[in-house]
C-alpha atoms as a PDB file:
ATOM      1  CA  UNK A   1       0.000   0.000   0.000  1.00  0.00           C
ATOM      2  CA  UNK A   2       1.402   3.347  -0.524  1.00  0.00           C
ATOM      3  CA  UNK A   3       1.113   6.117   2.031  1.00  0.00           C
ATOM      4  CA  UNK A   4      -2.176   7.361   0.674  1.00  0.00           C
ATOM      5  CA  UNK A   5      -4.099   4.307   0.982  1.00  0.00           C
ATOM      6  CA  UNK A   6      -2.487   3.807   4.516  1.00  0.00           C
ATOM      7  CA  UNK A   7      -3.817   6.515   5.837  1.00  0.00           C
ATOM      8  CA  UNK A   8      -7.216   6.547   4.414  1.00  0.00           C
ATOM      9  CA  UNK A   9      -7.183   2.927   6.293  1.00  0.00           C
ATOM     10  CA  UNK A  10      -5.688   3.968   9.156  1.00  0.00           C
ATOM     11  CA  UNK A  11      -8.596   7.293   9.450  1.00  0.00           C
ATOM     12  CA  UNK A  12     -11.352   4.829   8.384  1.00  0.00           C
ATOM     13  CA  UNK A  13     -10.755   2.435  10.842  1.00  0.00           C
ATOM     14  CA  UNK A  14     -10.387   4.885  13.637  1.00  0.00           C
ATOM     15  CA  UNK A  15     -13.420   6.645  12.766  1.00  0.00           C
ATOM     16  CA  UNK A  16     -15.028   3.097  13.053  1.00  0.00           C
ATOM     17  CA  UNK A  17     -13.956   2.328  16.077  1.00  0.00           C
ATOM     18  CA  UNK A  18     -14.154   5.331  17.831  1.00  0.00           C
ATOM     19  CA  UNK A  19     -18.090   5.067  17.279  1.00  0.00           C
ATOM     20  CA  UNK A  20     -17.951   1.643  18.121  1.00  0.00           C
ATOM     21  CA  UNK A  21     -16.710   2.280  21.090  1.00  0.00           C
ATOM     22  CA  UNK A  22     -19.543   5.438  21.860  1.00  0.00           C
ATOM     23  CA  UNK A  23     -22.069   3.666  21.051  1.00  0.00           C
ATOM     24  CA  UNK A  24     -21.431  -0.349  21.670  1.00  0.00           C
ATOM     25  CA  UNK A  25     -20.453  -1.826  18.703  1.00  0.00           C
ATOM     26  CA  UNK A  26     -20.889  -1.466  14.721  1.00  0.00           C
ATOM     27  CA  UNK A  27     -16.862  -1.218  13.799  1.00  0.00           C
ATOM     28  CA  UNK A  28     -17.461  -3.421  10.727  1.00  0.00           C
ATOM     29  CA  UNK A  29     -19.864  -0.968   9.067  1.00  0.00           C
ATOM     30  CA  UNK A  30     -16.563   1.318   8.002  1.00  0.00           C
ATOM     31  CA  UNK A  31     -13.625  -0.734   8.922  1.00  0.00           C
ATOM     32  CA  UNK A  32     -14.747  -4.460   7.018  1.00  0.00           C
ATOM     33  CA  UNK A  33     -15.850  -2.443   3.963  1.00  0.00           C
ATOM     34  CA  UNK A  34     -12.482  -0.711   3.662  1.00  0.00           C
ATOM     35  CA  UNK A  35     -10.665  -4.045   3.661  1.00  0.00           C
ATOM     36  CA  UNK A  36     -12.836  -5.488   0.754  1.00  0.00           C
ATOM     37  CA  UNK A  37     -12.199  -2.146  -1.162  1.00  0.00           C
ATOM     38  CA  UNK A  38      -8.367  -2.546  -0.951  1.00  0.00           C
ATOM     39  CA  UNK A  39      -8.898  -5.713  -2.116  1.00  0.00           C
ATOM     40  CA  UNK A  40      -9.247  -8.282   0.271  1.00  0.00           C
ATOM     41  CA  UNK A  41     -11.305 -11.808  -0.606  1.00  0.00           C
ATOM     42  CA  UNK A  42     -14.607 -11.612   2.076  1.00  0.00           C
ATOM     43  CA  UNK A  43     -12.853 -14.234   4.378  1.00  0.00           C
ATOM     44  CA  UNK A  44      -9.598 -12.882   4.242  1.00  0.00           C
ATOM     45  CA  UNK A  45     -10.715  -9.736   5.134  1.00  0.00           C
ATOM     46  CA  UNK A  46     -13.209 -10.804   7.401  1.00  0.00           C
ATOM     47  CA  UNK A  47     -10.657 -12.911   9.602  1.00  0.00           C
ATOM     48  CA  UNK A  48      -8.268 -10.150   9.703  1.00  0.00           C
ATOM     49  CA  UNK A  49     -11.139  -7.338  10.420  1.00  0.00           C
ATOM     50  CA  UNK A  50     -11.705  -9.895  13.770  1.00  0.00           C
ATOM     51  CA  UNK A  51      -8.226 -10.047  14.683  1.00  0.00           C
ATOM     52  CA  UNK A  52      -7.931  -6.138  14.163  1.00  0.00           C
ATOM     53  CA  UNK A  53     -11.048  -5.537  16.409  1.00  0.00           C
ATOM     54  CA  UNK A  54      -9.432  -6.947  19.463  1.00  0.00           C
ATOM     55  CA  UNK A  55      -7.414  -3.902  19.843  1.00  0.00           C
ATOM     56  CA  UNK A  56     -11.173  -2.181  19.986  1.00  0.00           C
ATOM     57  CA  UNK A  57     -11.431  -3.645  23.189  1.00  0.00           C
ATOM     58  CA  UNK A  58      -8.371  -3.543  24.635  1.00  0.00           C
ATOM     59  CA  UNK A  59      -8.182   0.001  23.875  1.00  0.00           C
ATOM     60  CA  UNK A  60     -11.357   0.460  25.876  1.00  0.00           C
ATOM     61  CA  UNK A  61     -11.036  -2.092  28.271  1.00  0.00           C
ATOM     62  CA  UNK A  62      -8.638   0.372  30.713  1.00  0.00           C
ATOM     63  CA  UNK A  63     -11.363   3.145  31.168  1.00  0.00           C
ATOM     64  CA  UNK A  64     -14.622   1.061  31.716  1.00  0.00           C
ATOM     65  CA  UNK A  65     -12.812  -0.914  34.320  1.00  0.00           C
ATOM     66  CA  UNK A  66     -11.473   1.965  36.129  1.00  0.00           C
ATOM     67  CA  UNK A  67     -15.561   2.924  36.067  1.00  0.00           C
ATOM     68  CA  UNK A  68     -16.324  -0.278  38.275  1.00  0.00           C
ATOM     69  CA  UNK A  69     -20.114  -0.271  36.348  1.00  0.00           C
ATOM     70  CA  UNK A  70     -20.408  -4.428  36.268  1.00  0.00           C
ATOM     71  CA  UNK A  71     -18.555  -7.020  38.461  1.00  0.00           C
ATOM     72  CA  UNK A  72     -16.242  -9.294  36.586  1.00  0.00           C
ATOM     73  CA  UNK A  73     -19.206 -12.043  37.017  1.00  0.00           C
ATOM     74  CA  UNK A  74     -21.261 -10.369  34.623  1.00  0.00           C
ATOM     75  CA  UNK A  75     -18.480 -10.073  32.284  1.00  0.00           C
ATOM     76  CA  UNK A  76     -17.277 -13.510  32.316  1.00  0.00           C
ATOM     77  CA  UNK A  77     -20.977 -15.080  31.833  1.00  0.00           C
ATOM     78  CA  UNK A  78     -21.000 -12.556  29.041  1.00  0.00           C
ATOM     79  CA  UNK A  79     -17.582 -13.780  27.800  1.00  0.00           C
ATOM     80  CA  UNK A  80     -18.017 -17.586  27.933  1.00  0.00           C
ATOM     81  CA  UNK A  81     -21.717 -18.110  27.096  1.00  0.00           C
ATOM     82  CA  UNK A  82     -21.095 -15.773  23.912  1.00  0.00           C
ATOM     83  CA  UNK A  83     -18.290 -17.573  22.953  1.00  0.00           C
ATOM     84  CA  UNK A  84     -19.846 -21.036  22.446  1.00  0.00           C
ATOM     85  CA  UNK A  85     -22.317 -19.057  19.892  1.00  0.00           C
ATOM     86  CA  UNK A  86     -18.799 -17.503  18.200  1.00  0.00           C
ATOM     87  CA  UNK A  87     -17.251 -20.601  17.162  1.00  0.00           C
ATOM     88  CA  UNK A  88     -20.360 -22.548  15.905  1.00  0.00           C
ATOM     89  CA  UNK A  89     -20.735 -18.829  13.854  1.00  0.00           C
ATOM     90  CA  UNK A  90     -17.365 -18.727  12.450  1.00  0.00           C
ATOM     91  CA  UNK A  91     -17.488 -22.397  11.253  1.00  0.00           C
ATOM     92  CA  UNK A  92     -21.143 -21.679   9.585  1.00  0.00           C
ATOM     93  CA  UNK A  93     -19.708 -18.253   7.907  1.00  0.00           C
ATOM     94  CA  UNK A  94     -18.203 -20.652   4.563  1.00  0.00           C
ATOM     95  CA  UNK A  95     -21.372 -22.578   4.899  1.00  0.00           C
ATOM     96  CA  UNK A  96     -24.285 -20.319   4.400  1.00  0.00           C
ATOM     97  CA  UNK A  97     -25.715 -17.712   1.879  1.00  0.00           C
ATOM     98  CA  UNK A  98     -23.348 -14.426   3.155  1.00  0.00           C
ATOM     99  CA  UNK A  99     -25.759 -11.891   1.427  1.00  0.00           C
ATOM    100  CA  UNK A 100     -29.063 -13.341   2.493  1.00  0.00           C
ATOM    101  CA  UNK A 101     -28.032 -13.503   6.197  1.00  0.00           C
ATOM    102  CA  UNK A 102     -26.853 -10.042   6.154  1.00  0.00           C
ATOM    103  CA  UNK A 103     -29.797  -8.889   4.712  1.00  0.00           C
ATOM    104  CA  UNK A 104     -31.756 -10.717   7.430  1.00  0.00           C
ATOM    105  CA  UNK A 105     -29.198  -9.127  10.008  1.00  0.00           C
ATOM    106  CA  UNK A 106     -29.773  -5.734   8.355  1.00  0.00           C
ATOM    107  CA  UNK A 107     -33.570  -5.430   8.948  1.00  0.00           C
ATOM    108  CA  UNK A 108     -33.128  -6.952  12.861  1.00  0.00           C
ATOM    109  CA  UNK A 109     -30.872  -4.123  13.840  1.00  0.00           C
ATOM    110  CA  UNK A 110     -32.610  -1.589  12.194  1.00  0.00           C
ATOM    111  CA  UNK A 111     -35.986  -2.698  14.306  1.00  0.00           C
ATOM    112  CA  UNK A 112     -33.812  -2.780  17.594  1.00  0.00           C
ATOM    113  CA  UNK A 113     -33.202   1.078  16.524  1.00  0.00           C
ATOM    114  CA  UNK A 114     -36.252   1.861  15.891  1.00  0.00           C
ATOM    115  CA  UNK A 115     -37.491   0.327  18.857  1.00  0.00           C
ATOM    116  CA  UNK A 116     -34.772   2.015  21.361  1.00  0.00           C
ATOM    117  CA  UNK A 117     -35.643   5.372  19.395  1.00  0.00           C
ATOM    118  CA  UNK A 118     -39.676   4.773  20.648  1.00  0.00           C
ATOM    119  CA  UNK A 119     -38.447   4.049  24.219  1.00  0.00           C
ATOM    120  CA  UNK A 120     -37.101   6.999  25.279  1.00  0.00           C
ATOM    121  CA  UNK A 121     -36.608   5.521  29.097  1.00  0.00           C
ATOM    122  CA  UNK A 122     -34.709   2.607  27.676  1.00  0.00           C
ATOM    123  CA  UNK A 123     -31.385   2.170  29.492  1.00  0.00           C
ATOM    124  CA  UNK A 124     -31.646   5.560  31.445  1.00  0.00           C
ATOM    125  CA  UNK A 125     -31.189   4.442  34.521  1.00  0.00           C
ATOM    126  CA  UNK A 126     -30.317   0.954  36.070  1.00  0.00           C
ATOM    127  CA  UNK A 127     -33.396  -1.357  36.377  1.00  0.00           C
ATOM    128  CA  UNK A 128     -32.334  -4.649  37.024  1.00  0.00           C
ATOM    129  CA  UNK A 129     -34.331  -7.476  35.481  1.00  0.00           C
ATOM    130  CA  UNK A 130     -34.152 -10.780  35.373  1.00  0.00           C
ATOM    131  CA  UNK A 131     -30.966 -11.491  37.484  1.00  0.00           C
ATOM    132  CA  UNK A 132     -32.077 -14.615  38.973  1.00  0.00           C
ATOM    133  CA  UNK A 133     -31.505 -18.802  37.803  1.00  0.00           C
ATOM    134  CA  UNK A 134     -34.203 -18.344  34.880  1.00  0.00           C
ATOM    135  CA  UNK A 135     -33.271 -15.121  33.570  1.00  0.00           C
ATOM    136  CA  UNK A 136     -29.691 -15.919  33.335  1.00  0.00           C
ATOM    137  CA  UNK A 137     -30.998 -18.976  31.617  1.00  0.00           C
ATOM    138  CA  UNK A 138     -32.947 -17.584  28.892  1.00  0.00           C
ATOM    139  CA  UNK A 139     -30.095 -14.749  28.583  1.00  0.00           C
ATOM    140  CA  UNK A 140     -27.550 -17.261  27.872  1.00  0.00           C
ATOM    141  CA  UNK A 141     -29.546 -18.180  24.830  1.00  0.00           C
ATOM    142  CA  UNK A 142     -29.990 -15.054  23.457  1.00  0.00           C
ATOM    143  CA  UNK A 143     -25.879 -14.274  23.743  1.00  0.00           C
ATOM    144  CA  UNK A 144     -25.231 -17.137  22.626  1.00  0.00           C
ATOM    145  CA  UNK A 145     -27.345 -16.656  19.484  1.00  0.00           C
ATOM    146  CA  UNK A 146     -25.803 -13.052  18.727  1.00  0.00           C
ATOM    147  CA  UNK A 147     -22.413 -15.292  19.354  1.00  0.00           C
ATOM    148  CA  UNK A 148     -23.296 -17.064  15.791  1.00  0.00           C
ATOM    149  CA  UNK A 149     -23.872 -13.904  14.556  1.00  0.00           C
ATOM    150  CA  UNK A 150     -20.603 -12.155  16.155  1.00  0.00           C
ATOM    151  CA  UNK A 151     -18.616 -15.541  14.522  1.00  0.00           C
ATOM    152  CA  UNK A 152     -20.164 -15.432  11.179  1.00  0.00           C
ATOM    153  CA  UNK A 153     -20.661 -12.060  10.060  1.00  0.00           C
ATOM    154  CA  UNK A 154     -18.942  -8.549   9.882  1.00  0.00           C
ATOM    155  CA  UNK A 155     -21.085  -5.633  11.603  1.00  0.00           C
ATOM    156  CA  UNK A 156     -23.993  -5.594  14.049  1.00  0.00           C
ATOM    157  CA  UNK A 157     -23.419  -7.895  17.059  1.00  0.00           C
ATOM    158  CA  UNK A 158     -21.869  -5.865  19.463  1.00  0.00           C
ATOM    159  CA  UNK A 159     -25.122  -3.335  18.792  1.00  0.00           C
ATOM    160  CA  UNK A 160     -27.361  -6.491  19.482  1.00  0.00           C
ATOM    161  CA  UNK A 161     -25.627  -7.317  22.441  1.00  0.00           C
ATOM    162  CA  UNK A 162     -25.842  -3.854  23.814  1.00  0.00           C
ATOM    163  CA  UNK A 163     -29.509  -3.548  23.512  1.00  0.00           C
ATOM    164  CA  UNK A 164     -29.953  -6.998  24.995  1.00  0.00           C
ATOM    165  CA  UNK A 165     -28.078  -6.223  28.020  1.00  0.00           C
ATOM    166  CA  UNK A 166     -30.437  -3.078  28.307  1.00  0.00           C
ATOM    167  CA  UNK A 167     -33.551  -4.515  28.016  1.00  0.00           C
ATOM    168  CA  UNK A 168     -33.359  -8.041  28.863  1.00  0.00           C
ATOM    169  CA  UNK A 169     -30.901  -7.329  32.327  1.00  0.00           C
ATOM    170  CA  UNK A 170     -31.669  -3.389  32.927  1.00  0.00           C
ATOM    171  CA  UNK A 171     -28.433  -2.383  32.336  1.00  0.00           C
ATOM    172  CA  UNK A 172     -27.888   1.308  31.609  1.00  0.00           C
ATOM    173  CA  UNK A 173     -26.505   2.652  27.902  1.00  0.00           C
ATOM    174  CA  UNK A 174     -23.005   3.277  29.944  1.00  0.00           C
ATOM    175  CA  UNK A 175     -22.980  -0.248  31.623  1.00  0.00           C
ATOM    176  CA  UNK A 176     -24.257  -2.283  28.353  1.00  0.00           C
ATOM    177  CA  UNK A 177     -21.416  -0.732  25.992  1.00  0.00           C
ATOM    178  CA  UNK A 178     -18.929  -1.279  28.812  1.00  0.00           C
ATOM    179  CA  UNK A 179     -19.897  -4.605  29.053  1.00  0.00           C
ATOM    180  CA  UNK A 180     -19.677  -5.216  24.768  1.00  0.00           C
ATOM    181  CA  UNK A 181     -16.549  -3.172  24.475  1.00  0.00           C
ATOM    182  CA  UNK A 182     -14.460  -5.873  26.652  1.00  0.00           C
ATOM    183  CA  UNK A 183     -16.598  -9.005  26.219  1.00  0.00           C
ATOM    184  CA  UNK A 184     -17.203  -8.430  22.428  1.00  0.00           C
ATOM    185  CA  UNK A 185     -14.376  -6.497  21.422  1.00  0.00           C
ATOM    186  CA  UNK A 186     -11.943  -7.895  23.154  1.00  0.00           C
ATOM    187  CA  UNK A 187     -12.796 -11.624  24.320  1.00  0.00           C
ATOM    188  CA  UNK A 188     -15.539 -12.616  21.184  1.00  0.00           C
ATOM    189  CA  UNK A 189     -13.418 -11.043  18.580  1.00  0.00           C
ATOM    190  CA  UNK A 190     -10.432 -12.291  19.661  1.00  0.00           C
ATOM    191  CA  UNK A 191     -11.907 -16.227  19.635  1.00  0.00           C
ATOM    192  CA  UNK A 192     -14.061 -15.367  16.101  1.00  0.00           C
ATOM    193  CA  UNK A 193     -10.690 -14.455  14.784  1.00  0.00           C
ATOM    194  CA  UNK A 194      -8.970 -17.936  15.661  1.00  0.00           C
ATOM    195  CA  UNK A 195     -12.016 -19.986  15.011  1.00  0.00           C
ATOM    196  CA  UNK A 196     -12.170 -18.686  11.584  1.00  0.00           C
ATOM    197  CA  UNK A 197      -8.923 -19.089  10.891  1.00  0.00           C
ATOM    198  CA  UNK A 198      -9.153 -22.466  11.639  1.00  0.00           C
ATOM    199  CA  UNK A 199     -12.254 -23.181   9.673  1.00  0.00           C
ATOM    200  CA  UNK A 200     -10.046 -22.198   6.451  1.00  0.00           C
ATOM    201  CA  UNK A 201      -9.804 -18.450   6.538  1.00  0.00           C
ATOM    202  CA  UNK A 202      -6.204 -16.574   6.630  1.00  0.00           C
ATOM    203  CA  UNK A 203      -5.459 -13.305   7.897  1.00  0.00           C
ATOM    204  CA  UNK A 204      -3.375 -10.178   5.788  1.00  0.00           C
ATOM    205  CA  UNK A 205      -0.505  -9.431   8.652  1.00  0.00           C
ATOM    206  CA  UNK A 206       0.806  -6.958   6.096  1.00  0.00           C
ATOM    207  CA  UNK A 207      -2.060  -4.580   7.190  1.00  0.00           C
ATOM    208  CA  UNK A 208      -2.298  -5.257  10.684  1.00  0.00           C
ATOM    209  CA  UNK A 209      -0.223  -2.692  12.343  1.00  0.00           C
ATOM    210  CA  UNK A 210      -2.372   0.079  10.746  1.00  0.00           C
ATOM    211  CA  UNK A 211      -5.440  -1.793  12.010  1.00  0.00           C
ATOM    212  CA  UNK A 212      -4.282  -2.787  15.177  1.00  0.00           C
ATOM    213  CA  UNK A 213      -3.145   0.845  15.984  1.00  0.00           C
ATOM    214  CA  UNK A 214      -6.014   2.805  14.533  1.00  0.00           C
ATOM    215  CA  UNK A 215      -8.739   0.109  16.550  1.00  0.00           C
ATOM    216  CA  UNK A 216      -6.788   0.571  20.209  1.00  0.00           C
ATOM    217  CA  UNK A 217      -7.104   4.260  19.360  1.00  0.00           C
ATOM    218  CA  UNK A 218     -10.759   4.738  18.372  1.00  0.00           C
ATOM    219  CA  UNK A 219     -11.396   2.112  21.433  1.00  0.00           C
ATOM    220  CA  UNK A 220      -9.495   4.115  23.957  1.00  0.00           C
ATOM    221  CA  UNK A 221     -11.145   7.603  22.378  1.00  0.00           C
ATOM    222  CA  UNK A 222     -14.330   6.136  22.614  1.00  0.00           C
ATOM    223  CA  UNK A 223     -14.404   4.719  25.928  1.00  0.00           C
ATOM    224  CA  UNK A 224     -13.022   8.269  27.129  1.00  0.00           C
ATOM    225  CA  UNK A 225     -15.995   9.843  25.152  1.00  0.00           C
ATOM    226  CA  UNK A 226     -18.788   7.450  26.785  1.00  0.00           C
ATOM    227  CA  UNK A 227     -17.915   8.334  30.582  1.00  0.00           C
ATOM    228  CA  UNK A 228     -18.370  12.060  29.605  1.00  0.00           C
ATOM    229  CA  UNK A 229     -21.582  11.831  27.870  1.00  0.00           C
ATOM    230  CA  UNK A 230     -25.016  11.038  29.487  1.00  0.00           C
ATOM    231  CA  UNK A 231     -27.071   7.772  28.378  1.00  0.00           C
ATOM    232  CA  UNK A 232     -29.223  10.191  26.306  1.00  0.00           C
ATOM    233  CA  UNK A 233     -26.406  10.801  24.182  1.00  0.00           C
ATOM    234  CA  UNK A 234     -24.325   7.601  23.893  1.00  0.00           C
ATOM    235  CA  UNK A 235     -28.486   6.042  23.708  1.00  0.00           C
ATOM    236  CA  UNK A 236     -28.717   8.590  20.462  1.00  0.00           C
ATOM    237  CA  UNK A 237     -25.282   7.495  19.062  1.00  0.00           C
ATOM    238  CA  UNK A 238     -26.435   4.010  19.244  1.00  0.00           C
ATOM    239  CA  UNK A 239     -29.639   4.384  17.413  1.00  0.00           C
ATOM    240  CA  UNK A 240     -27.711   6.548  14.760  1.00  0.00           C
ATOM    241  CA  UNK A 241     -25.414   3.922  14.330  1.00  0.00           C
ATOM    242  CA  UNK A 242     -28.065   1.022  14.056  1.00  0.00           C
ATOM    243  CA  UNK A 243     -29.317   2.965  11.548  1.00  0.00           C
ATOM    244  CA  UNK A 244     -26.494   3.347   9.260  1.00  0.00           C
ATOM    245  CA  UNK A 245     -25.430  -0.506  10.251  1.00  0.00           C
ATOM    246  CA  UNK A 246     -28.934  -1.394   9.360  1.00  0.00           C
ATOM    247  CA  UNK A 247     -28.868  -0.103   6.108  1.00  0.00           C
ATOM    248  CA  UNK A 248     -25.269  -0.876   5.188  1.00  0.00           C
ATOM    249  CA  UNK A 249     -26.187  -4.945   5.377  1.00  0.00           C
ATOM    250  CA  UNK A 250     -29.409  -4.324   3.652  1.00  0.00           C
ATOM    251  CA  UNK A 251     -28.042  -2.126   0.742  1.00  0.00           C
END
């Protein structure tokens, strides 16, 4: 790549994952494009966008901890139960109809925003729900099925997860994208990225530094960002971001 292409890269991808990071996920609707526009075959570029996003939540991991929002319970249930639904997705990804599930993906997060944009209470303040036996239960179902989606496609499951977490547990906008930044960026990524490397997929190191920097930086900005603004805001941020997700995997 020459210099030129570098940096447009290197801007797209922090642009991406500074929102990301604001608003609890949606990296891949800037940074996966920009891969497939330099080049990159879809599983190339979608095992090397995974492997890139786990600088997204190491770069934001620092600052949500120091908040204390969620004990490390929550974010190892998160972590593990997710990650059963990441490696079935990343072995399904060279199995099933790419465009048709991203379509179907499209039109779900685009009625999550719609529906947070209606509820203007939604993840205000903390109300938790469904924190005993049976709710962890049925909420280990739902990760674990936006943990297929997290393994086999490129945008959209962190925003899932950070509306379930609102309404299914009562977590707060602040706590929910906490919680996605270092379960989803860091831990879910991180495991979609070797699972699909191992189901036949190979990752461009040649690019990696650029992505790797730019992602730790747009976490770390965004994380900042987030414990400054109010859950009106970073709840706006995520339903303009749904929106433009939405429509990216539908158009």
């Amino acid at each position: 790549m020459d210099w030129i292409h570098s940096l447009g890269l290197f801007f797209g991808s922090l642009i991406a994952n500074t929102l990301a990071s604001l608003s609890g996920g949606g990296a891949g609707l800037l940074q996966f494009p920009l891969l497939l526009f330099f080049g990159l075959p879809f599983s190339i570029a979608l095992a090397t966008h995974k492997v890139a996003s786990v600088a997204l939540g190491l770069g934001a991991a620092a600052t949500h901890l120091k908040q204390k929002s969620f004990t490390l319970q929550e974010a190892a249930y998160i972590t593990v139960i997710g990650s059963i639904g990441v490696v079935i997705g990343a072995n399904l990804i060279l199995k099933i109809p790419a465009d048709l599930a991203e379509r179907l993906l499209g039109m779900m997060i685009l009625a999550l925003g719609i529906y947070s944009h209606f509820k203007k209470q939604l993840g205000q303040q903390v109300k938790p729900i469904h924190r005993n036996w049976q709710g962890w239960l049925v909420g280990s179902l739902g990760l674990m099925f936006i943990g297929i989606i997290n393994g086999s496609l490129t945008a959209g499951s962190g925003l899932l997860v950070t509306l379930f977490l609102v309404r299914w547990f009562g977590y707060s906008y602040k706590q929910a994208v906490a919680l996605t930044m270092i379960c989803v960026g860091f831990f879910w990524n991180g495991i979609g990225g070797i699972a699909i490397v191992q189901a036949g997929a190979s990752i461009y190191w040649a690019w990696l530094p650029i992505l790797l920097t730019a992602s730790f930086l747009g976490g770390a900005l965004g994380a900042y960002l987030s414990t400054r603004f109010s859950n009106k805001i970073i709840k706006q941020c995520f339903e303009l971001l749904t929106l433009l997700v939405g429509l990216k995997l539908l158009v």
